[in-house]
PDB file of N, CA and C in Angstrom:
ATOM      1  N   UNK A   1      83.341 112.393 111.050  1.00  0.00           N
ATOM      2  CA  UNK A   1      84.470 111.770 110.404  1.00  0.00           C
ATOM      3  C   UNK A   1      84.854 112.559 109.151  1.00  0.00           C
ATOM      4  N   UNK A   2      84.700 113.627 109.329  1.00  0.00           N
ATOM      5  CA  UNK A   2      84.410 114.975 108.122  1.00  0.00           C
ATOM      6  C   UNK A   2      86.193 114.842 107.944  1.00  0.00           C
ATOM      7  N   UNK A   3      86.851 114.644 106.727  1.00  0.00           N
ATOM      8  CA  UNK A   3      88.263 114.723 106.159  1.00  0.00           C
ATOM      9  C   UNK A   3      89.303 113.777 106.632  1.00  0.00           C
ATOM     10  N   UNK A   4      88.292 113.022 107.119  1.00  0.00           N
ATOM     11  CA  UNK A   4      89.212 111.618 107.876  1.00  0.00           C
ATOM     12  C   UNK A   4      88.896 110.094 106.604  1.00  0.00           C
ATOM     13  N   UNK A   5      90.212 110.002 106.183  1.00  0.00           N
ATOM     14  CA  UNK A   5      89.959 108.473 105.724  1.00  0.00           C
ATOM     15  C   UNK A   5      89.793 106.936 106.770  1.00  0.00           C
ATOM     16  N   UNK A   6      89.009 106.660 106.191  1.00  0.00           N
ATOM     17  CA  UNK A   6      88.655 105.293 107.379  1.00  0.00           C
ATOM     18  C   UNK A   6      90.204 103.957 107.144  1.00  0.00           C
ATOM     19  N   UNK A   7      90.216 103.265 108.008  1.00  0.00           N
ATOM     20  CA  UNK A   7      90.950 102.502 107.948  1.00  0.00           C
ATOM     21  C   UNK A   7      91.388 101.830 106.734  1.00  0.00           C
ATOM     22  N   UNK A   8      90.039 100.934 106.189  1.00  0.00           N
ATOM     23  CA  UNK A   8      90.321 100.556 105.124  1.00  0.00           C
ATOM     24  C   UNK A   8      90.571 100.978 103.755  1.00  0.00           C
ATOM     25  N   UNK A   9      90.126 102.526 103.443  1.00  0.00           N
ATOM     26  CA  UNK A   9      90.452 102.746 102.470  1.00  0.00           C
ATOM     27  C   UNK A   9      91.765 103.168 102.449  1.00  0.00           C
ATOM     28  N   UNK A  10      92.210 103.698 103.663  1.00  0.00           N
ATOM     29  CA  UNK A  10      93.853 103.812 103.884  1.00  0.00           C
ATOM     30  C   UNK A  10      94.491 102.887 103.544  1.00  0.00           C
ATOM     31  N   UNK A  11      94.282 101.890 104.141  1.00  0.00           N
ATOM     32  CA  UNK A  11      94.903 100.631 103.501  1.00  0.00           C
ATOM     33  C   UNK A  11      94.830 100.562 101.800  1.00  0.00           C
ATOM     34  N   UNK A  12      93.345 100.119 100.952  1.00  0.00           N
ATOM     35  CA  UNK A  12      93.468 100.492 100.098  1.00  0.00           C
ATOM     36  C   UNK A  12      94.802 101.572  99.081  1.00  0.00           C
ATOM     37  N   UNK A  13      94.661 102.351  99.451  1.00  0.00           N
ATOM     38  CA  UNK A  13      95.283 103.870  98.626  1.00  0.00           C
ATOM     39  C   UNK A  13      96.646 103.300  99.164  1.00  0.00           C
ATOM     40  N   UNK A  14      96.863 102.722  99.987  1.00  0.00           N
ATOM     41  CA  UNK A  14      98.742 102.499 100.381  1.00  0.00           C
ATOM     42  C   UNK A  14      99.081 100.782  99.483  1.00  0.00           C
ATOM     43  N   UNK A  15      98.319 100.189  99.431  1.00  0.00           N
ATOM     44  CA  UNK A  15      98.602  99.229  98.091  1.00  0.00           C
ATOM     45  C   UNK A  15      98.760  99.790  97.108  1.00  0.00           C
ATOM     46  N   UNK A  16      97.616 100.149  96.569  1.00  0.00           N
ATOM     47  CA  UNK A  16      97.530 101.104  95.321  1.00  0.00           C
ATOM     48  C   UNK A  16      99.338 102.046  94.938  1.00  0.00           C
ATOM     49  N   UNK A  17      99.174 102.684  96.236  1.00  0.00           N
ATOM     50  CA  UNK A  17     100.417 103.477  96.198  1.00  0.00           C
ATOM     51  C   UNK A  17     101.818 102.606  96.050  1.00  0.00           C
ATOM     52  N   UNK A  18     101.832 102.005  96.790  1.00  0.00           N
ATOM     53  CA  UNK A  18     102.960 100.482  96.681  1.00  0.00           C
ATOM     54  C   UNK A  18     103.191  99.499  95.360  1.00  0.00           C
ATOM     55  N   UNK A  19     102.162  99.342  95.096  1.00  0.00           N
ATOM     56  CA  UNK A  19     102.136  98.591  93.392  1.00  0.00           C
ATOM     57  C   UNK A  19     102.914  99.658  92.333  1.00  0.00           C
ATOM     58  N   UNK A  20     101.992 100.916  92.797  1.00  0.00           N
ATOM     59  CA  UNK A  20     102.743 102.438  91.607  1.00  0.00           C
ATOM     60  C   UNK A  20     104.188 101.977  91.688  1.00  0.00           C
ATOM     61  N   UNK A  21     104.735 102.174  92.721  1.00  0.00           N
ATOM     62  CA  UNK A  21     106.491 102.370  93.077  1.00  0.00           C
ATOM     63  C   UNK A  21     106.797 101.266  92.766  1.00  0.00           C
ATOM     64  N   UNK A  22     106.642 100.564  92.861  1.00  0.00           N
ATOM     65  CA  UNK A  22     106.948  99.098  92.177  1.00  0.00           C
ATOM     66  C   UNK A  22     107.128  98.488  90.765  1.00  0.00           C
ATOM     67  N   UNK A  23     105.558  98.817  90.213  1.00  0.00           N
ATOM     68  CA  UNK A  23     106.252  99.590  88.712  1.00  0.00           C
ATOM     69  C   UNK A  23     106.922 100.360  88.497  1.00  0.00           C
ATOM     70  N   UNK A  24     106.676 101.648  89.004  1.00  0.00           N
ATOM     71  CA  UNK A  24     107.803 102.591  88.598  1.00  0.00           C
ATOM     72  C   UNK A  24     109.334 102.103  88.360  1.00  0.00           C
ATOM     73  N   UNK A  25     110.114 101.492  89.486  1.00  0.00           N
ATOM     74  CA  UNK A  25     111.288 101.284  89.616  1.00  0.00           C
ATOM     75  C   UNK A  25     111.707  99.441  89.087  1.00  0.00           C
ATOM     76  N   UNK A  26     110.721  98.670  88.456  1.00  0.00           N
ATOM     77  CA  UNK A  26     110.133  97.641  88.168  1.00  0.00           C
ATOM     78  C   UNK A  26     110.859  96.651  88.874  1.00  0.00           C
ATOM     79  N   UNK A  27     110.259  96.675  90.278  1.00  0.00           N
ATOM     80  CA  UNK A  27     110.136  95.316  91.374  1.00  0.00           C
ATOM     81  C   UNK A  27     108.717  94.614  91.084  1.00  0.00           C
ATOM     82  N   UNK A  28     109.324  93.404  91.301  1.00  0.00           N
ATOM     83  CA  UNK A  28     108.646  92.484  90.378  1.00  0.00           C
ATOM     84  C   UNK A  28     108.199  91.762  92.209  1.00  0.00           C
ATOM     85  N   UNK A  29     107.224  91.691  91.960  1.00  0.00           N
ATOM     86  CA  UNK A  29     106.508  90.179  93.827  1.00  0.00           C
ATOM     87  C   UNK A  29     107.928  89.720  94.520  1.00  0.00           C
ATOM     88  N   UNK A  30     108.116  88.760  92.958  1.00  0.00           N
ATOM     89  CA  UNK A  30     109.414  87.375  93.399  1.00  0.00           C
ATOM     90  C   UNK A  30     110.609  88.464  93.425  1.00  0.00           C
ATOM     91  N   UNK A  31     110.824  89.578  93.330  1.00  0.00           N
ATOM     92  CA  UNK A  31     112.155  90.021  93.644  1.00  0.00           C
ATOM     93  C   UNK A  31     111.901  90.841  94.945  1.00  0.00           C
ATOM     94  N   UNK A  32     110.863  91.201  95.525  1.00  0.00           N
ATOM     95  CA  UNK A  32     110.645  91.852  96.696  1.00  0.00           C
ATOM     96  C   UNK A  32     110.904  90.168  97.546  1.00  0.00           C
ATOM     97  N   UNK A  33     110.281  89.235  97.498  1.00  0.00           N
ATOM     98  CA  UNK A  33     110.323  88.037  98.370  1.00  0.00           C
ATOM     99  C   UNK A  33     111.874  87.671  98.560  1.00  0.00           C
ATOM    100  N   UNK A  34     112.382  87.815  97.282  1.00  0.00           N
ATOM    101  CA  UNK A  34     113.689  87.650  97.164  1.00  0.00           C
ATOM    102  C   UNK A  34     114.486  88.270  98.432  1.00  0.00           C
ATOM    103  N   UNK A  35     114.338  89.483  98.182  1.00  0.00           N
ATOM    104  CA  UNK A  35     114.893  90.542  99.305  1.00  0.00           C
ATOM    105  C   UNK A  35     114.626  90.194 100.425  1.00  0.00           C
ATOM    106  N   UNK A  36     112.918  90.345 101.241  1.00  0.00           N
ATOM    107  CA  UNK A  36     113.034  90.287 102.178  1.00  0.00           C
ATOM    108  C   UNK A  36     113.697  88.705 102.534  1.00  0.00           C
ATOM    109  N   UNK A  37     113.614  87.245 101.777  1.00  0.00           N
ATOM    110  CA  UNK A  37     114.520  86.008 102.490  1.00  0.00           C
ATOM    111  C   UNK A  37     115.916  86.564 102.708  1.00  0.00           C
ATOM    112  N   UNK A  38     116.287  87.657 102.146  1.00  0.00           N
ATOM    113  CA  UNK A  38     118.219  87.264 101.623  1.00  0.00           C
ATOM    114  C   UNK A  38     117.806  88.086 103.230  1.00  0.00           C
ATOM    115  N   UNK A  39     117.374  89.714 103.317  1.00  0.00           N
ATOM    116  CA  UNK A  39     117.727  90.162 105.336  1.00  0.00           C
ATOM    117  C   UNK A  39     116.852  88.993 106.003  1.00  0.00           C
ATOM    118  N   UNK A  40     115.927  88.171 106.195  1.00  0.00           N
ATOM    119  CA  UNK A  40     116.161  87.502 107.127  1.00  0.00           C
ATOM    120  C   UNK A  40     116.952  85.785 107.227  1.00  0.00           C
ATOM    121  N   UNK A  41     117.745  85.828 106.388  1.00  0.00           N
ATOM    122  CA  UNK A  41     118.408  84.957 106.079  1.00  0.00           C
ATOM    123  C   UNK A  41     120.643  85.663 106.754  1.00  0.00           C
ATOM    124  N   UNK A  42     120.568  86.607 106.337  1.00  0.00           N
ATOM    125  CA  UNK A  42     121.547  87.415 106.965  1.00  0.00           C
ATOM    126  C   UNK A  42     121.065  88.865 108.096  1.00  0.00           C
ATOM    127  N   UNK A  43     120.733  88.393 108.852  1.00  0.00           N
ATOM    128  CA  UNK A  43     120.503  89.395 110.282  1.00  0.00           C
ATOM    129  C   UNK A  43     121.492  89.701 110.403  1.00  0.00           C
ATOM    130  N   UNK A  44     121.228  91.196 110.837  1.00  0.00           N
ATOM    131  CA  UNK A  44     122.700  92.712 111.075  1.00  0.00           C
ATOM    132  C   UNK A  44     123.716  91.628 112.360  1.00  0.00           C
ATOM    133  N   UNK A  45     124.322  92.420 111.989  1.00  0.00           N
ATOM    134  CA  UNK A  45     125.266  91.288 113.373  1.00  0.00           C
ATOM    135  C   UNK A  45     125.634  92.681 114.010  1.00  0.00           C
ATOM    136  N   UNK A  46     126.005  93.856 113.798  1.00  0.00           N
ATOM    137  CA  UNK A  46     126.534  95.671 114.344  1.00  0.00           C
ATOM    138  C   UNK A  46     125.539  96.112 114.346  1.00  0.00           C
ATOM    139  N   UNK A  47     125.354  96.797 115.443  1.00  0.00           N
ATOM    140  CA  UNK A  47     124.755  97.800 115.075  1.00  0.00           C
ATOM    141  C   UNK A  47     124.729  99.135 116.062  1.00  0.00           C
ATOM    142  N   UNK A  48     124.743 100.432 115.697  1.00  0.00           N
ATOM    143  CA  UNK A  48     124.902 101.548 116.939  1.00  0.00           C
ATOM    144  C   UNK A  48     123.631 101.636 117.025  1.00  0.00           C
ATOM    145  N   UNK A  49     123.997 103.047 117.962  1.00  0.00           N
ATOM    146  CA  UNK A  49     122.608 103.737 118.680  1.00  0.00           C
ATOM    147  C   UNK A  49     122.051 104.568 118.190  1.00  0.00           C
ATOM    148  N   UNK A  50     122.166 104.766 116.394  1.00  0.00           N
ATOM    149  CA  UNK A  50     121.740 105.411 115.740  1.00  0.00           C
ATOM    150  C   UNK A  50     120.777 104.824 115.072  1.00  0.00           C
ATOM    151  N   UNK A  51     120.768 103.287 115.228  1.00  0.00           N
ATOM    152  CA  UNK A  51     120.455 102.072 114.310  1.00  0.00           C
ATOM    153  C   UNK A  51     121.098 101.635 113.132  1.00  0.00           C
ATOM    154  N   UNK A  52     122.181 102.361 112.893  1.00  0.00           N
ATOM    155  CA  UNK A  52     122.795 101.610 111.702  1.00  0.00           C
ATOM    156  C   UNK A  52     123.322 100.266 112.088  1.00  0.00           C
ATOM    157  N   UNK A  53     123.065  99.226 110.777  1.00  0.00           N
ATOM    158  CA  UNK A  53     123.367  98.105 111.238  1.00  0.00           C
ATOM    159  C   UNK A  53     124.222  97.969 109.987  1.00  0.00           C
ATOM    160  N   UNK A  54     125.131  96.724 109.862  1.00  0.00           N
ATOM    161  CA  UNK A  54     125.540  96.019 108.500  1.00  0.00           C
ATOM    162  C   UNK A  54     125.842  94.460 109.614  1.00  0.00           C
ATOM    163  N   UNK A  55     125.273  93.282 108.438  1.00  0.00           N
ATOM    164  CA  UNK A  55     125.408  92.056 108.393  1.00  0.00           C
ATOM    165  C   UNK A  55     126.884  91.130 108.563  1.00  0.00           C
ATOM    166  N   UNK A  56     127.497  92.229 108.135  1.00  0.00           N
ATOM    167  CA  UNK A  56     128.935  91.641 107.900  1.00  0.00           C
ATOM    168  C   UNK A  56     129.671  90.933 106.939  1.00  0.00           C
ATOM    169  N   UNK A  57     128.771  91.235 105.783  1.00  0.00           N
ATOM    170  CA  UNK A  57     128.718  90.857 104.254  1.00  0.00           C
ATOM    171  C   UNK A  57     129.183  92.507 103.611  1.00  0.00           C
ATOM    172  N   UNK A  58     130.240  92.230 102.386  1.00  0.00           N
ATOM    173  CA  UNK A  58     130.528  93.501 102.034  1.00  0.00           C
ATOM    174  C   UNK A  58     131.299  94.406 103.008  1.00  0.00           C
ATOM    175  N   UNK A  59     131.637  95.415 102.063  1.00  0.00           N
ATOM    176  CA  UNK A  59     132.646  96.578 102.841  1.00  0.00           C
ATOM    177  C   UNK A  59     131.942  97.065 104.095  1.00  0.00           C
ATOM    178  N   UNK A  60     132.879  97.468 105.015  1.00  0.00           N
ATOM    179  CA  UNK A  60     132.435  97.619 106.853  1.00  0.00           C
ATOM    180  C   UNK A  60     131.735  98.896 106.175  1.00  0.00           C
ATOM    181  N   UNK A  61     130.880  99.390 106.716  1.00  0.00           N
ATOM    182  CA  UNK A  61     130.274 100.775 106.218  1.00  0.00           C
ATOM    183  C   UNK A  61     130.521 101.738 106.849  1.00  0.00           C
ATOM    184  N   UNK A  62     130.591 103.110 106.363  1.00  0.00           N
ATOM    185  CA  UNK A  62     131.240 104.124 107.089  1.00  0.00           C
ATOM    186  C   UNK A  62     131.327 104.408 108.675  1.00  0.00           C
ATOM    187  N   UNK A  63     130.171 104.253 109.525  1.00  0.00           N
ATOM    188  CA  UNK A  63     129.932 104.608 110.693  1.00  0.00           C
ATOM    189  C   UNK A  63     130.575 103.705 111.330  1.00  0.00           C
ATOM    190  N   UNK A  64     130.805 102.465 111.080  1.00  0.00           N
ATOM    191  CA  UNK A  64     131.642 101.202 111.638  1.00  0.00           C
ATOM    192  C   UNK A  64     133.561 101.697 111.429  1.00  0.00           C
ATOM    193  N   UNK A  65     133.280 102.132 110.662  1.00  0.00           N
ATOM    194  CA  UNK A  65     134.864 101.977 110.077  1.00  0.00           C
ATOM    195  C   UNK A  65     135.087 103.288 110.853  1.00  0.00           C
ATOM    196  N   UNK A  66     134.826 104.325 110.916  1.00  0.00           N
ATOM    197  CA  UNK A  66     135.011 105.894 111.824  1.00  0.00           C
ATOM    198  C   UNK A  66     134.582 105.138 113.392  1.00  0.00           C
ATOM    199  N   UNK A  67     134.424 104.136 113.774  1.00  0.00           N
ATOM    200  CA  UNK A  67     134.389 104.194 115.104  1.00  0.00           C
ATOM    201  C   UNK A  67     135.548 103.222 115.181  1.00  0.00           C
ATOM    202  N   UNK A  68     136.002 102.148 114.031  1.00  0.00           N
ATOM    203  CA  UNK A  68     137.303 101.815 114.708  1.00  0.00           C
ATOM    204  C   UNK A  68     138.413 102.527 114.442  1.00  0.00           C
ATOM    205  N   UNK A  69     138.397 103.478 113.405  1.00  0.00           N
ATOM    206  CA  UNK A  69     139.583 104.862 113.050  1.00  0.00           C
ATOM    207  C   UNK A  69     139.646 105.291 114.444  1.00  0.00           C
ATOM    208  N   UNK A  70     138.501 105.488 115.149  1.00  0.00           N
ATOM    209  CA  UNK A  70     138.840 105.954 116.730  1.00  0.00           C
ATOM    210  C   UNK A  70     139.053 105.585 117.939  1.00  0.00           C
ATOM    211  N   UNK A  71     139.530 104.191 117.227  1.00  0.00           N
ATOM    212  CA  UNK A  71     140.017 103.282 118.670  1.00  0.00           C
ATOM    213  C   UNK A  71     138.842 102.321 119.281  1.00  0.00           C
ATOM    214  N   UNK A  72     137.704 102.595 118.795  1.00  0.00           N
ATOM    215  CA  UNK A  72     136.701 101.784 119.323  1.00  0.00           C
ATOM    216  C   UNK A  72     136.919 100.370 118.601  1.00  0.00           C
ATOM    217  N   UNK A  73     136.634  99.257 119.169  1.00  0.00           N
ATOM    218  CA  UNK A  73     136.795  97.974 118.541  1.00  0.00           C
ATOM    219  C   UNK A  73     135.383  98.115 118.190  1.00  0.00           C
ATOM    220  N   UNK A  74     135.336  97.155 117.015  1.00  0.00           N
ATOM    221  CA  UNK A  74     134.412  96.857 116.188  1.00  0.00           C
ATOM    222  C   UNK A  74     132.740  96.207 116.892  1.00  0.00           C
ATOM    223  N   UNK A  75     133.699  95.235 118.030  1.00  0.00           N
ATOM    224  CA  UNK A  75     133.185  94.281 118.593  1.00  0.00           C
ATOM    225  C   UNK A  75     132.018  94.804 119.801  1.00  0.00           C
ATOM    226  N   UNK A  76     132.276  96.356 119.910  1.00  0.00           N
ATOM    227  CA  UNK A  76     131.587  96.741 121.319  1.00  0.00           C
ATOM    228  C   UNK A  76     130.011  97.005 120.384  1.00  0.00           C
ATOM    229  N   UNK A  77     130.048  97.148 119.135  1.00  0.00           N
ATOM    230  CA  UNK A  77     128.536  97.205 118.726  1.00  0.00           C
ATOM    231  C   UNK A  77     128.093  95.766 117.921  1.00  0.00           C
ATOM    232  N   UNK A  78     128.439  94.598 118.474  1.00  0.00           N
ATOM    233  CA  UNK A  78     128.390  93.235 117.978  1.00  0.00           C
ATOM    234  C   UNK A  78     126.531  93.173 118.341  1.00  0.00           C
ATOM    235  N   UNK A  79     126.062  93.233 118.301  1.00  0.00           N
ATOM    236  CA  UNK A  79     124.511  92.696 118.810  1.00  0.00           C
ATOM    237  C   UNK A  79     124.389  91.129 118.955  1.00  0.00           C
ATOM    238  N   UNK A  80     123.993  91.412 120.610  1.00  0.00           N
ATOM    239  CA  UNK A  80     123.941  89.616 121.361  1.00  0.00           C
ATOM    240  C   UNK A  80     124.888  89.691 122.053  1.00  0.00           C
ATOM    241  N   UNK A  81     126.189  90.596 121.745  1.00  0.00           N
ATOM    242  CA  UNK A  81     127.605  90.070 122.864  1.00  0.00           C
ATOM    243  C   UNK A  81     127.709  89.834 124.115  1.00  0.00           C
ATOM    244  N   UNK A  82     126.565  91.101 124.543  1.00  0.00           N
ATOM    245  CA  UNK A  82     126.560  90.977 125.736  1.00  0.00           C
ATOM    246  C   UNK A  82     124.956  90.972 126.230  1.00  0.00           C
ATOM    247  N   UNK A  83     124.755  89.861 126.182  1.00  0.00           N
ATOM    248  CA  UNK A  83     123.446  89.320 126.565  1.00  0.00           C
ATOM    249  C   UNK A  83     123.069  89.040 127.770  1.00  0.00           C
ATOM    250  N   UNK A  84     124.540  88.884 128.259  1.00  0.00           N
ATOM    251  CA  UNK A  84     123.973  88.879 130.051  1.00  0.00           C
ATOM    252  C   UNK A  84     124.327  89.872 131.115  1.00  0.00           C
ATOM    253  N   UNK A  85     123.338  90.188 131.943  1.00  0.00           N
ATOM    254  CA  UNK A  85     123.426  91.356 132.234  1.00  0.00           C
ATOM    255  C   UNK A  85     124.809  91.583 133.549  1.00  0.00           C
ATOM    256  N   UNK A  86     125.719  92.268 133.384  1.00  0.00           N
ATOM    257  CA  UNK A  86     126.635  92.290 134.403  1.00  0.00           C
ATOM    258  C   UNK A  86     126.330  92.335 135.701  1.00  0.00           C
ATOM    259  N   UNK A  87     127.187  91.536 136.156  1.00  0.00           N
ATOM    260  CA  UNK A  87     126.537  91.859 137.902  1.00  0.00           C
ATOM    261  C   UNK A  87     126.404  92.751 138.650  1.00  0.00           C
ATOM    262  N   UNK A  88     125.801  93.063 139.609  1.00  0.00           N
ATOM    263  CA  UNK A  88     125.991  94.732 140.548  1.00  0.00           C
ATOM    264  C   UNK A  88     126.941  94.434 141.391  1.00  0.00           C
ATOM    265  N   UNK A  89     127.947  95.457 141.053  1.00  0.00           N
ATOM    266  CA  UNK A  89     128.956  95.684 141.913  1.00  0.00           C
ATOM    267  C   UNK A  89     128.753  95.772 143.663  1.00  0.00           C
ATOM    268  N   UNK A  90     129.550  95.320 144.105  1.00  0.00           N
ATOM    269  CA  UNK A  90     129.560  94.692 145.845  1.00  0.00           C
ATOM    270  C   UNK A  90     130.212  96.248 146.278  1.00  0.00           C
ATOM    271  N   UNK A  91     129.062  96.289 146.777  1.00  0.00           N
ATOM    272  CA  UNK A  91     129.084  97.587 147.885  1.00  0.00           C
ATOM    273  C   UNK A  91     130.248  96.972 149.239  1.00  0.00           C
ATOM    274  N   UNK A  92     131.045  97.854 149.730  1.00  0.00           N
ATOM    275  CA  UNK A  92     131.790  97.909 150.735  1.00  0.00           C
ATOM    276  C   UNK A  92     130.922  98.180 152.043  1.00  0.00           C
ATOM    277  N   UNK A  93     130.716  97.639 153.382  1.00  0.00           N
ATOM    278  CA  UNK A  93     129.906  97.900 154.085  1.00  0.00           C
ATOM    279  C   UNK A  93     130.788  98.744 155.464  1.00  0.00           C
ATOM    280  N   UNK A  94     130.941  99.679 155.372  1.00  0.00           N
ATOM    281  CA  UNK A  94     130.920 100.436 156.584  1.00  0.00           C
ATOM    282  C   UNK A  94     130.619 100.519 157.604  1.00  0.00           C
ATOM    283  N   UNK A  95     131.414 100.691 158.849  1.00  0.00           N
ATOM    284  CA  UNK A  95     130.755 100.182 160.417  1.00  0.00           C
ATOM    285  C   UNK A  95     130.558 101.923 160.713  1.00  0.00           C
ATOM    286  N   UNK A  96     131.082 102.879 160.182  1.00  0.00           N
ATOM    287  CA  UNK A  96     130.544 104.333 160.474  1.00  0.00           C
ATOM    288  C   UNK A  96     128.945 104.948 160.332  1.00  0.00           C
ATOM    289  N   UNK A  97     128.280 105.009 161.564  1.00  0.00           N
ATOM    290  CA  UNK A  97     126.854 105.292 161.309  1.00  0.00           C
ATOM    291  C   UNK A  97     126.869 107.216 161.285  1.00  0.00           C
ATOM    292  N   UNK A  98     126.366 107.052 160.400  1.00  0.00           N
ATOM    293  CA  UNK A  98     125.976 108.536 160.380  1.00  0.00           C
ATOM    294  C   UNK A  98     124.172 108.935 160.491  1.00  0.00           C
ATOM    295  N   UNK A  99     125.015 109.959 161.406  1.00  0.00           N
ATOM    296  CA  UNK A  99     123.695 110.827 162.129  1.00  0.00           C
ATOM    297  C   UNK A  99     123.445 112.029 161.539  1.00  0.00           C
ATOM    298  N   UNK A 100     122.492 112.589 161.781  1.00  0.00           N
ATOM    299  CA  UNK A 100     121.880 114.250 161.620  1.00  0.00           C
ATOM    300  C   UNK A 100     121.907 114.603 162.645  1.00  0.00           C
ATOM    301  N   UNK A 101     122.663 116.055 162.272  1.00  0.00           N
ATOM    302  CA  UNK A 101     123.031 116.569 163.813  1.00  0.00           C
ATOM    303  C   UNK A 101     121.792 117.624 163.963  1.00  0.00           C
ATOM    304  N   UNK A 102     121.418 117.401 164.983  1.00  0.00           N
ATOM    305  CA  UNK A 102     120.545 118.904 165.324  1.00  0.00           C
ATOM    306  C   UNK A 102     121.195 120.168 165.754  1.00  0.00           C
ATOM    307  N   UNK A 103     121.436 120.833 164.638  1.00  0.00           N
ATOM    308  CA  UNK A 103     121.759 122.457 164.899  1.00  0.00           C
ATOM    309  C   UNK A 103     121.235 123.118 165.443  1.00  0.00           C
ATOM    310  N   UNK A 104     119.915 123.482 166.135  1.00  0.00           N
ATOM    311  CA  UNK A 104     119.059 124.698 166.494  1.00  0.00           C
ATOM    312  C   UNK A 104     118.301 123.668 167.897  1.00  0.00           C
ATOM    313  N   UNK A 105     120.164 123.017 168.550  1.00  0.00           N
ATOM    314  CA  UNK A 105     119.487 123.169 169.698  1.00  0.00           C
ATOM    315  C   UNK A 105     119.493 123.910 170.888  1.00  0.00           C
TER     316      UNK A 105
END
């Protein structure tokens, strides 16, 4: 286990490290709790295939707004819209049987 940290002290050193930045930029417990209630209190409602999301609170954000500048409606990256899965299209059934022809007879 020669230059390998074990689980827990990883853990350890990434608190440690997390508290630092926290002071540093001074987030306080109750303003991190704060944060995470307000996103799960407003879940992304958009989002692409890049993962950008926005809630729908505040200005549309760039990647939203350049896809309806291009004609795309807003609505085709709604997340949930389309929750059910479309049906499979109805094959046409053909009375023409096709064979393999033997060439090399």
């Amino acid at each position: 286990m020669k230059g390998k940290i074990a689980d827990g002290e990883a853990r350890e050193r990434l608190i440690i490290w997390i508290r630092r930045r926290m002071d540093e930029f001074g987030i306080t417990p109750d303003a991190l709790a704060a944060s995470i209630q307000h996103d799960l209190d407003n879940q992304p409602k958009y989002r692409d295939a890049k993962g950008n999301d926005w809630n729908g609170l505040g200005d549309m954000p760039d990647w939203l707004r350049a896809a309806r500048n291009a004609g795309v409606d807003p609505d085709f990256f709604r997340i949930g819209q389309n929750s059910e899965p479309e049906p499979e299209p109805k094959l046409k059934r053909s009375s023409t049987q096709y064979v393999q022809a033997d060439l090399f007879d």
